[in-house]
Protein backbone atom coordinates (compact mmCIF):
# COMPACT_ATOMS: atom_id res chain seq x y z
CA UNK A 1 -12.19 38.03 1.94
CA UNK A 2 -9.84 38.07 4.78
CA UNK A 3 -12.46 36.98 6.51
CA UNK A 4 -13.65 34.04 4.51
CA UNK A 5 -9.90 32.92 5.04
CA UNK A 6 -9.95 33.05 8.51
CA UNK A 7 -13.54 31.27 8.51
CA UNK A 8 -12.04 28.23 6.47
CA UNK A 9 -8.85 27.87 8.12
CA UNK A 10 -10.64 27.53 11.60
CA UNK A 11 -13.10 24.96 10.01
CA UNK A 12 -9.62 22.85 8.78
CA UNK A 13 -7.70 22.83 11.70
CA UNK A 14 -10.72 22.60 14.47
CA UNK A 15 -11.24 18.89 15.48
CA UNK A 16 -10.13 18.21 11.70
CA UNK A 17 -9.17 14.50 11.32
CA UNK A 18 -6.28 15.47 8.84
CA UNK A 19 -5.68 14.78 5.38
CA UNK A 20 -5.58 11.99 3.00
CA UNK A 21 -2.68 11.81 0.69
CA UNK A 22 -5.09 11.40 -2.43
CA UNK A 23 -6.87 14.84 -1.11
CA UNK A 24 -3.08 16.75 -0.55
CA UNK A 25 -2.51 15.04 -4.57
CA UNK A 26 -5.86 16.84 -5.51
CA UNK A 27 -4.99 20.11 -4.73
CA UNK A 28 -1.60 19.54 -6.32
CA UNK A 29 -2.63 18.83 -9.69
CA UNK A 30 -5.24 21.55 -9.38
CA UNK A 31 -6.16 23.78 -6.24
CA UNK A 32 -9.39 24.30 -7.85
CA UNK A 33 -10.80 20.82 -8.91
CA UNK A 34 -9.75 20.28 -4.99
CA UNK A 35 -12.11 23.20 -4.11
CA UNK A 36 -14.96 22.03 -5.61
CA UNK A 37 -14.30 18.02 -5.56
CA UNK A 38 -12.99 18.19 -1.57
CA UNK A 39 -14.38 21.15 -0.07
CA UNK A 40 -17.97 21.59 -1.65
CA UNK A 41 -18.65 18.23 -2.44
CA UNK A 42 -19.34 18.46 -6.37
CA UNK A 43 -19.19 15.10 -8.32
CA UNK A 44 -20.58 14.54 -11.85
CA UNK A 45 -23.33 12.24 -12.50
CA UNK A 46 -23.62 10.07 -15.35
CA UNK A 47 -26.99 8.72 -16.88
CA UNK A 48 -27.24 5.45 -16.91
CA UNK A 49 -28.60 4.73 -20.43
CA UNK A 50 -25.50 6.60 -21.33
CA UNK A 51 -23.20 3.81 -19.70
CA UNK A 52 -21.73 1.59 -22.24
CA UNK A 53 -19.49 -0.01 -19.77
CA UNK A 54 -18.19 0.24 -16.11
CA UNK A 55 -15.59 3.57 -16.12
CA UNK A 56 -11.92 3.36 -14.65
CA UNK A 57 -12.89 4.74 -11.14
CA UNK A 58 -15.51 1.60 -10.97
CA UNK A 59 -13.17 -0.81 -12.25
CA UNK A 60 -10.67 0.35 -9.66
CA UNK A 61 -13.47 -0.37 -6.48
CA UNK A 62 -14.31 -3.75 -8.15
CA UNK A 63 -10.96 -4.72 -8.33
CA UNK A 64 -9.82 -3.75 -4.88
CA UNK A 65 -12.56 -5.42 -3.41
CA UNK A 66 -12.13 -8.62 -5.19
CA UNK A 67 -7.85 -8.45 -4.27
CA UNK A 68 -9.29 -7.63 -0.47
CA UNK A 69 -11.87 -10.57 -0.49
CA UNK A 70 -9.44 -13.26 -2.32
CA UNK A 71 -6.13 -12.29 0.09
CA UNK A 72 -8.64 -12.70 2.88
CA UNK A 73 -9.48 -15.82 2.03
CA UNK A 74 -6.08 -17.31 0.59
CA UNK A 75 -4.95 -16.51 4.24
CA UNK A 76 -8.17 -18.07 5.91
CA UNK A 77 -7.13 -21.31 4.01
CA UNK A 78 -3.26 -21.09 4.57
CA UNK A 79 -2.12 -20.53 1.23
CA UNK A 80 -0.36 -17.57 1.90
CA UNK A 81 2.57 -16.49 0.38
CA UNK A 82 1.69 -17.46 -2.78
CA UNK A 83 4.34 -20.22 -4.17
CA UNK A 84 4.58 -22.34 -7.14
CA UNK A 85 3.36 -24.59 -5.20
CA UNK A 86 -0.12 -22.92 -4.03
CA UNK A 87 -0.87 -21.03 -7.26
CA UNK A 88 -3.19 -23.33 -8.61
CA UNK A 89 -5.65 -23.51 -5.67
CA UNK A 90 -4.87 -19.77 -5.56
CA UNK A 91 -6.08 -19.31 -8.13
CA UNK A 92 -8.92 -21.96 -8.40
CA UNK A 93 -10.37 -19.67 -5.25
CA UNK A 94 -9.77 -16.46 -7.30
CA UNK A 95 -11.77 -17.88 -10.04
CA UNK A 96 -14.87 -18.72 -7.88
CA UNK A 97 -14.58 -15.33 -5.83
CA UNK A 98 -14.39 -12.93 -9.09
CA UNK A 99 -17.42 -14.72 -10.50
CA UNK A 100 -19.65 -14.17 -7.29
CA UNK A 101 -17.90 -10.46 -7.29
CA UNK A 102 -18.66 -9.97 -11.02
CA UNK A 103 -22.57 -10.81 -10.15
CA UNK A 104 -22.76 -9.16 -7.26
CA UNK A 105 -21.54 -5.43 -8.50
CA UNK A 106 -23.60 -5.57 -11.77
CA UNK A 107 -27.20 -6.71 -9.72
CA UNK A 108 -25.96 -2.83 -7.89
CA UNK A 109 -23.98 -0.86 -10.88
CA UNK A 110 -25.06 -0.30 -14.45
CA UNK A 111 -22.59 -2.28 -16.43
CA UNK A 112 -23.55 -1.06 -19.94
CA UNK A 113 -24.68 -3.54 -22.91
CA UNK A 114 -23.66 -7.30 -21.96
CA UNK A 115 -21.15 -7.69 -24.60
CA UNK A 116 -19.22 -5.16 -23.01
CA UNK A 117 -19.80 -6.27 -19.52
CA UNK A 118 -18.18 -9.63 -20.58
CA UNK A 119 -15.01 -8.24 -22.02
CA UNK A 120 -14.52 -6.38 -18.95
CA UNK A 121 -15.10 -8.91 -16.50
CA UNK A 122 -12.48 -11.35 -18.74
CA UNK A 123 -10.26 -8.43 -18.62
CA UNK A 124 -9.87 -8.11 -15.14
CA UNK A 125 -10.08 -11.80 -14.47
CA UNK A 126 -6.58 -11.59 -16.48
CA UNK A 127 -5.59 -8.92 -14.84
CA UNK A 128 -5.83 -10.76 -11.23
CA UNK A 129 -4.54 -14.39 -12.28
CA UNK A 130 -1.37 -12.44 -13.26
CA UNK A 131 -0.82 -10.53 -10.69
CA UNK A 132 -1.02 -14.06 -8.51
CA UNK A 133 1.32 -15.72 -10.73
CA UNK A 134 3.53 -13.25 -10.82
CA UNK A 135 3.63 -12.86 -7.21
CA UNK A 136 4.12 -16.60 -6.76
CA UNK A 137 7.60 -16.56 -8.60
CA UNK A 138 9.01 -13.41 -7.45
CA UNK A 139 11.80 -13.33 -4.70
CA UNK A 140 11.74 -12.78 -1.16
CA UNK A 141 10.12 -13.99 2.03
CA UNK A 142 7.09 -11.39 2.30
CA UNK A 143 3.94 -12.69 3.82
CA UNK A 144 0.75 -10.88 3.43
CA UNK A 145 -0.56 -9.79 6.88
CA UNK A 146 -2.97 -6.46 6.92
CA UNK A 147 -6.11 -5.82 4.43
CA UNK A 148 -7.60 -2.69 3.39
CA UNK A 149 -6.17 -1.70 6.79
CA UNK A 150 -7.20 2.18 8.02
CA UNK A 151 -5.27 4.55 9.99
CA UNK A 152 -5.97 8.20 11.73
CA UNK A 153 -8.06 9.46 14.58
CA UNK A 154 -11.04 9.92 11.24
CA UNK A 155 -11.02 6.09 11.79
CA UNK A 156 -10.60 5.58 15.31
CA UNK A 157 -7.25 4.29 14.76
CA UNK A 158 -3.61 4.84 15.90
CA UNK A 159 -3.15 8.43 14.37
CA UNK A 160 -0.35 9.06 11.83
CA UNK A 161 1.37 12.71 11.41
CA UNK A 162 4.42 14.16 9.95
CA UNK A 163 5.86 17.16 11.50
CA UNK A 164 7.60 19.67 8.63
CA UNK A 165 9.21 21.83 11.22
CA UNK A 166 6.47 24.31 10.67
CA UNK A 167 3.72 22.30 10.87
CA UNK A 168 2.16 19.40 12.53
CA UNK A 169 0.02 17.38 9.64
CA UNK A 170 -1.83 14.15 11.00
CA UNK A 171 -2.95 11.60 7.84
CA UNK A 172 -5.28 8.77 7.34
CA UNK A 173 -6.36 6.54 3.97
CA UNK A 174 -6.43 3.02 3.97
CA UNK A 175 -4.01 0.52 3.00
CA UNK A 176 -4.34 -2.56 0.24
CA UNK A 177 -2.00 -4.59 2.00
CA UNK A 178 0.86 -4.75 4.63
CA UNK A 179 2.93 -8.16 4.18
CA UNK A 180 5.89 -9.18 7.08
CA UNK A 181 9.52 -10.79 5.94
CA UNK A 182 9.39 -12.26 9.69
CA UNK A 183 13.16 -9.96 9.86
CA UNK A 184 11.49 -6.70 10.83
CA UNK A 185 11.46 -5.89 7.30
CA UNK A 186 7.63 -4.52 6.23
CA UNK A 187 6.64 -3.65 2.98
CA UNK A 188 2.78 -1.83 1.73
CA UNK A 189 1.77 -2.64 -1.50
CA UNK A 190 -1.35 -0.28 -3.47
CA UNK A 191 -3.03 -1.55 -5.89
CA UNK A 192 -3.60 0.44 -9.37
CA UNK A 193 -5.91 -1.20 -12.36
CA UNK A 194 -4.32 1.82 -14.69
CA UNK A 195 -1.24 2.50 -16.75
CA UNK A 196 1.50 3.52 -13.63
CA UNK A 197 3.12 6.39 -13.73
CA UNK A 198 5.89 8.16 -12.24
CA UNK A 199 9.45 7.03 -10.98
CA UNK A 200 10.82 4.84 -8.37
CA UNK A 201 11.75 7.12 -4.74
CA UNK A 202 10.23 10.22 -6.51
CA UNK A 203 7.16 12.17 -4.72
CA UNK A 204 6.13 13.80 -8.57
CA UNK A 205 6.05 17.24 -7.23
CA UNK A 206 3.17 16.55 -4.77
CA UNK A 207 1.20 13.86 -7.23
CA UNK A 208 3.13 11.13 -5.62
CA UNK A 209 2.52 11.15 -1.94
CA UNK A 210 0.38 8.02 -1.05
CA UNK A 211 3.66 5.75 -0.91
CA UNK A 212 5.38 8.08 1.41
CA UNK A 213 2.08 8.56 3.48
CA UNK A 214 2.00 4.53 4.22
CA UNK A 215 5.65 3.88 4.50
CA UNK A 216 5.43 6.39 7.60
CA UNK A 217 1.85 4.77 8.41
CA UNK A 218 2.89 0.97 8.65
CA UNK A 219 5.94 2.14 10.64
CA UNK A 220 3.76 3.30 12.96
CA UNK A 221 1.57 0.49 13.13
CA UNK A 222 4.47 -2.12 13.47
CA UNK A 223 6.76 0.04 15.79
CA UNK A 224 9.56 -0.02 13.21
CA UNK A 225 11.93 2.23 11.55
CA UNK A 226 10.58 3.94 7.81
CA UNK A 227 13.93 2.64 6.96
CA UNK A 228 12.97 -1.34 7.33
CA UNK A 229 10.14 -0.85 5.14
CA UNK A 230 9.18 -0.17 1.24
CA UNK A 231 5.93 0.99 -0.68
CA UNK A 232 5.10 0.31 -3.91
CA UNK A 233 2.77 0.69 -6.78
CA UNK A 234 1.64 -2.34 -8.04
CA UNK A 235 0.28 -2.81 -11.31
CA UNK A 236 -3.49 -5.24 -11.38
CA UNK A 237 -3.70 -4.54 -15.32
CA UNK A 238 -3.35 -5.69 -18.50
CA UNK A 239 -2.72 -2.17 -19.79
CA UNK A 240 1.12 -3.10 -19.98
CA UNK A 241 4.14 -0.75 -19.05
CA UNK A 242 5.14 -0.77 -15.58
CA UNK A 243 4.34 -3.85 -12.84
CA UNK A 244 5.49 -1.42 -10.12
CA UNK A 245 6.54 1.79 -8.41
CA UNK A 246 8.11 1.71 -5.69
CA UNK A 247 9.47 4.12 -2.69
CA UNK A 248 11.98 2.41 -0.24
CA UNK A 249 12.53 3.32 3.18
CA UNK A 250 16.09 3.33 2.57
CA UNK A 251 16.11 6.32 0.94
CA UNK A 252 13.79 8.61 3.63
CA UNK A 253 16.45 10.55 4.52
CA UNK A 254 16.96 11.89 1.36
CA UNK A 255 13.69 12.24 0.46
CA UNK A 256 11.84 13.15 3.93
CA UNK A 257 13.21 17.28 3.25
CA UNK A 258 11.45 17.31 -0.16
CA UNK A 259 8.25 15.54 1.08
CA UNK A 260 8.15 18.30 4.28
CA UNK A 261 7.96 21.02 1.75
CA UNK A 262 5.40 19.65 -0.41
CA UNK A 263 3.25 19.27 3.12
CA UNK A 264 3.81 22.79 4.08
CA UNK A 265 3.07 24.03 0.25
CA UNK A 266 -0.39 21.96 -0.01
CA UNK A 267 -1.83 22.43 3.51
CA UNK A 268 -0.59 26.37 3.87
CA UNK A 269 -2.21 27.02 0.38
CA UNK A 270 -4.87 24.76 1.78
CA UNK A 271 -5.53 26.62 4.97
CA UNK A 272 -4.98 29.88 3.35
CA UNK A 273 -7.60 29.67 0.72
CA UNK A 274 -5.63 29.23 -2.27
CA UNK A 275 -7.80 27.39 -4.69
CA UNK A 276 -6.68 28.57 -8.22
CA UNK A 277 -6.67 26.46 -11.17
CA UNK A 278 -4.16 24.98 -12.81
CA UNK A 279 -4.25 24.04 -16.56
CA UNK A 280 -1.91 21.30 -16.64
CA UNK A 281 -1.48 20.26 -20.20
CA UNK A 282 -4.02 17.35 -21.03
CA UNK A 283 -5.09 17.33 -16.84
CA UNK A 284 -8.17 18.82 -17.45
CA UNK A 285 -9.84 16.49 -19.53
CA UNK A 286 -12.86 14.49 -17.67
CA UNK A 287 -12.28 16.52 -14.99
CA UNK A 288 -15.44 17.08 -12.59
CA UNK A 289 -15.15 20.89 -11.73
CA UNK A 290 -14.52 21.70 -15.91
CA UNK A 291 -18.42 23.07 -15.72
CA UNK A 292 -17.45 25.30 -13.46
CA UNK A 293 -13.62 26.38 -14.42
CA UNK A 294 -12.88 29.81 -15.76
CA UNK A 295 -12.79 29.41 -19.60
CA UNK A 296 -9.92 31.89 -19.68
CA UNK A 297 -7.97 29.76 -16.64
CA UNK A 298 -4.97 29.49 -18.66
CA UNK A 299 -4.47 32.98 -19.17
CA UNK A 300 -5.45 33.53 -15.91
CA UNK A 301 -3.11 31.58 -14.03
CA UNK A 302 -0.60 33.37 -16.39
CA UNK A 303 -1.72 36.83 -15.76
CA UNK A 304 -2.37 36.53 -11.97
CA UNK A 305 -1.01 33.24 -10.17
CA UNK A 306 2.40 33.42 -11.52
CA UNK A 307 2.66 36.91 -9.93
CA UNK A 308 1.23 36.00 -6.91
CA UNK A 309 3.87 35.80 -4.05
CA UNK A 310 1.77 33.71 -2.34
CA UNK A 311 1.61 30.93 -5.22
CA UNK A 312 5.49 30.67 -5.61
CA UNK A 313 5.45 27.56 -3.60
CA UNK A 314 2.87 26.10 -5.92
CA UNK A 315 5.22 27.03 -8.61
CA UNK A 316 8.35 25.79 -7.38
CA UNK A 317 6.58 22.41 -6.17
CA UNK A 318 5.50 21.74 -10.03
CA UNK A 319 8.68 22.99 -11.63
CA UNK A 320 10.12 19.56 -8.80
CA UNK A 321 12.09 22.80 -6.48
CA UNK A 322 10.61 21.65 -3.11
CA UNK A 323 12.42 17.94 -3.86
């Protein structure tokens, strides 16, 4: 109801701490999975004797709090920036850490039979030491300098917004890892444990839009201009295919129109109650709100969204017209 509308917009812009750029990437790949996941709260459960090993979301919070721990203390003991010369008792430290991690999150987690337990933990062991030695040997003068480092008011924090002309939008998330060049240069690096997807300086038609997000966050944080900075994906896997992803500063100006319009499409239809789904083609599977998705949603979304003037943003966004 018009009503209902009204209700939900006041409860999103009253005293609302902003958005996360994961949240604004729900609703993109499905307004309604964002309904359910963001705005009511709905997660799946899984039983425990059903577990047969830890799932990707787990191995994603076990491995960024291992990479957070282990930078932490590679800088407590001054062997930061990794070098040829430091890898081994990098690495010597990253071996003790992950084993005290590895006990630690299975005395809390259900890790599934213990065969399976140790392939995973050998699997991300892998994963780590090569990230570390391939950070060792690449080029460049970066030094790691912020950890898991939070931004926006929801934090208590130096608040980060983006205004799209029509809009004001404040953000705030959390960020792996800022490093310094000691040249004003600034770079934030994200950490992904799956297969990486997507295209360097490309925002993916709103499923892209933590890079940008940080980029404007750490120039915040360090006083500097977007364009003295870079973002990337970076690969902690042994899933192959890309090491990174990466958004440079350099190129804001071209891409800071595009990345406005996404804002406006995802927060209006956001604010506006727009919480449709979409059936993207193999992005529905293991989705939490499938119990509670319209059986008929693709016909749906045929019959009604793609009429709907008030979706053609939506539209235009997935079809990459708002880049």
């Amino acid at each position: 109801s018009k009503e209902g509308v009204e209700a939900l917009r006041g409860s999103l812009t009253r005293g609302h701490p902003g958005y996360s750029p994961t949240s604004l990437e729900r609703w993109a790949s499905c307004p309604f999975a964002y309904f359910m996941g963001d705005i009511l709260g709905v997660t799946s459960v899984e039983e425990p004797e059903a577990v047969l090993s830890i799932d990707p979301l787990q191995r994603g919070i076990l491995v960024h709090d291992i990479m957070e721990r282990l930078y932490r203390v590679l800088a407590g003991r001054s062997l930061l920036p990794l070098t040829g010369s430091t890898l081994r008792e990098g690495l010597e430290e990253a071996s003790a850490l992950m084993d005290s991690s590895f006990s630690e999150f299975a005395e809390s987690h259900p890790t599934g039979p213990e065969v399976f337990w140790e392939i995973e933990k050998e699997r991300i062991s892998r994963s780590v030491s090569s990230y570390m030695e391939a950070e060792a040997f690449e080029p460049g003068e970066f030094v790691p300098w912020k950890f898991e480092y939070s931004f926006g008011s929801r934090y208590g924090t130096r608040a980060v917004s983006f205004d799209t002309g029509e809009r004001e939008t404040e953000f705030y998330g959390r960020m792996d890892r800022i490093d310094r060049d000691g040249k004003g240069g600034f770079r934030v690096i994200d950490y992904k444990t799956g297969r990486l997807q997507g295209k360097d300086d490309d925002l993916g038609g709103g499923s892209a839009l933590q890079l940008p997000v940080y980029l404007l966050a750490a120039s915040s944080l360090l006083d500097a201009d977007v364009g003295a900075g870079t973002a990337l994906y970076a690969s902690v896997s042994t899933a192959g295919g890309k090491r990174s992803v990466t958004l440079r500063g350099s190129e804001w100006s071209r891409i800071s129109g595009g990345f406005a319009r996404i804002i406006d499409v995802i927060v209006g239809g956001i604010e506006s109650g727009l919480f449709f789904a979409f059936p993207a083609r193999g992005g529905c599977r293991g989705c939490d709100a499938m119990a509670a998705c319209p059986s008929s949603r693709i016909s749906l979304f045929e019959r009604k969204v793609t009429t709907d003037e008030r979706c053609e943003g939506f539209i235009r966004m997935k079809q990459g017209g708002t880049e």
